[in-house]
Protein backbone atom coordinates (compact mmCIF):
# COMPACT_ATOMS: atom_id res chain seq x y z
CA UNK A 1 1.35 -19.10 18.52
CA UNK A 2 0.73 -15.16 17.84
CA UNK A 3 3.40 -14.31 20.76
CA UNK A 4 5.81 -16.61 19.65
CA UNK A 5 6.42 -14.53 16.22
CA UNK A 6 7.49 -11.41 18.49
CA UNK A 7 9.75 -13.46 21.12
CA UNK A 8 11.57 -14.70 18.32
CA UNK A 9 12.07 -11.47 16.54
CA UNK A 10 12.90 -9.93 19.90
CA UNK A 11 15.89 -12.86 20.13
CA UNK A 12 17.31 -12.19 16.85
CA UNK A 13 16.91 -8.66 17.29
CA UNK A 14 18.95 -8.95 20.33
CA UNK A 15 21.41 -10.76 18.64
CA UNK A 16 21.95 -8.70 15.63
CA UNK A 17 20.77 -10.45 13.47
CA UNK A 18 17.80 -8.75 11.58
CA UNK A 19 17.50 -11.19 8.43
CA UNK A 20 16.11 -13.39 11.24
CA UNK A 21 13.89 -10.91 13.02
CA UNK A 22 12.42 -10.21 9.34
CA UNK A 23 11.32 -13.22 9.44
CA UNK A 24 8.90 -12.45 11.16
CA UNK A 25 6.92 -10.94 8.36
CA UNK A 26 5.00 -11.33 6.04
CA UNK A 27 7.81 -11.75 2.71
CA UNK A 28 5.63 -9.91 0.02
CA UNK A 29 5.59 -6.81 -1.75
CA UNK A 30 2.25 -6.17 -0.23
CA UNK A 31 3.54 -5.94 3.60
CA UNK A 32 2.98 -2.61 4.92
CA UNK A 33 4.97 -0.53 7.58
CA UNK A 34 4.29 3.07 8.51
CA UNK A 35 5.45 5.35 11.00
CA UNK A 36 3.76 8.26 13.21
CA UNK A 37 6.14 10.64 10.94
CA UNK A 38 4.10 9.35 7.98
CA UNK A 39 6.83 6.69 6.53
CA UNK A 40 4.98 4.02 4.79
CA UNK A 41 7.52 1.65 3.09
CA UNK A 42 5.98 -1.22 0.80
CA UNK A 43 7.20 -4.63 0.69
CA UNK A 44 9.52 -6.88 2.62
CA UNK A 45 12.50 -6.14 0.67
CA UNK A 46 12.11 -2.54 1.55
CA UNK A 47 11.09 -3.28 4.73
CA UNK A 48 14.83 -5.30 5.29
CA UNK A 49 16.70 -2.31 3.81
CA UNK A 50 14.75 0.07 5.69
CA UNK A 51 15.97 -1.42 8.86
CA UNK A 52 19.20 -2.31 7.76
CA UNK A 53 19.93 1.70 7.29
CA UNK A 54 18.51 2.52 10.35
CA UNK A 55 20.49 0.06 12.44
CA UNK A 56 23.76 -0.36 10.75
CA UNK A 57 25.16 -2.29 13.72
CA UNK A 58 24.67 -4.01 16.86
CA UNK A 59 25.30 -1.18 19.26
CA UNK A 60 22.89 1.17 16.98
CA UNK A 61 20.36 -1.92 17.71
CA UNK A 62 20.31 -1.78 21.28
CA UNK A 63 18.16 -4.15 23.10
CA UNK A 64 14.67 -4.82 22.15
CA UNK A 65 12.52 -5.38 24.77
CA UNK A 66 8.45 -4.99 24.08
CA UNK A 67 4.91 -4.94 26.32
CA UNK A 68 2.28 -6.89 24.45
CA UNK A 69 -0.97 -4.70 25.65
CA UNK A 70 -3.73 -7.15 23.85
CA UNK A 71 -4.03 -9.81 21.05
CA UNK A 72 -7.12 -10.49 19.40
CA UNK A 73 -8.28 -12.78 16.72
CA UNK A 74 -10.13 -11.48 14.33
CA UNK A 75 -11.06 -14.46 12.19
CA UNK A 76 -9.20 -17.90 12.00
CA UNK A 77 -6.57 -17.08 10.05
CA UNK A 78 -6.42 -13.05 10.86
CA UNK A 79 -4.93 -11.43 14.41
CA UNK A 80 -4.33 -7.73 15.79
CA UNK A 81 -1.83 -7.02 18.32
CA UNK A 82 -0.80 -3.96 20.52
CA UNK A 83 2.23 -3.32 22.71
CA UNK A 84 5.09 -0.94 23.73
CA UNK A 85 8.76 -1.22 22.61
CA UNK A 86 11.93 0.19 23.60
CA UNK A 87 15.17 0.05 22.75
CA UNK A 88 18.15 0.26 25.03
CA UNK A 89 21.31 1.56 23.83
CA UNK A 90 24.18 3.14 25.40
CA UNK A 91 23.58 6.68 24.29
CA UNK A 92 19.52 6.58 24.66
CA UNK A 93 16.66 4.53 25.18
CA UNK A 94 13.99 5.39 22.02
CA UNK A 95 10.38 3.34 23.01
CA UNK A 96 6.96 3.66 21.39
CA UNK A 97 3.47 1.99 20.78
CA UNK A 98 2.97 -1.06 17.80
CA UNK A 99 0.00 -2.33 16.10
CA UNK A 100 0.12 -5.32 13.96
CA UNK A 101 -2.19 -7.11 11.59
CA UNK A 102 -0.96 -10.31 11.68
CA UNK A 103 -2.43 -13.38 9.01
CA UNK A 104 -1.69 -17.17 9.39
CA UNK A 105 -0.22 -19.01 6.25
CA UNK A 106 0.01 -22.54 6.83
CA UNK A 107 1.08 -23.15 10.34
CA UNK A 108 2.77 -19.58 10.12
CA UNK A 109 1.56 -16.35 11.57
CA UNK A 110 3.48 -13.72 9.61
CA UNK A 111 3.10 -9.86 10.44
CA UNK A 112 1.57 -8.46 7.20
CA UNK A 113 0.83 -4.70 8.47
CA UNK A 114 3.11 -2.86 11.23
CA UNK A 115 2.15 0.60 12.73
CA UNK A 116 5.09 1.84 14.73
CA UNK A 117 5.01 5.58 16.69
CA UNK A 118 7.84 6.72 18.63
CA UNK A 119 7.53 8.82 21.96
């Protein structure tokens, strides 16, 4: 289940644990992630580290909570997906749009491609 990947990132997320939301992607050098400040970091291992120095700790984390606007398959083993996040934190509450190119491996649907804008 497509939704299933983003519920359980949005649980680990929540608990602070973000080797367990990375899960959720896809673990290969050729994963993409960009930003709307043009930030495109290659691979999952940069992906990890990228998030890990952006949200040193729990508190910085706030809680995730997301909109999912529309999921569509695009072949069998191929998906895109749009929503809204936000964070809540104690200080302020950052939120933004998501698009994801999601591919199934195995029973697995792993997010290979994540487009992430901030408003």
């Amino acid at each position: 289940n497509i939704k299933k990947v983003l519920y359980t990132q949005q649980e680990c997320w929540n608990n602070g644990d973000i080797d367990g939301f990375m899960e959720g992607y896809w673990n290969s050098e050729k994963l993409i992630f960009t930003t709307d400040k043009g930030e495109t970091t290659f691979g999952w291992e940069n992906t990890l580290n990228r998030y890990k120095s952006s949200y040193p700790t729990k508190e910085s984390m706030g809680e995730l909570k997301f909109e999912i606007y529309d999921v569509k398959l695009t072949s069998k083993n191929t998906a895109i997906l749009n929503g809204k996040w936000e964070l809540v934190r104690i200080n302020d509450h950052p939120q933004g749009n998501f698009w994801l190119d999601l591919e199934k491996f195995e029973n697995n649907w792993l997010i290979v491609k994540d487009s992430t804008t901030s408003f």
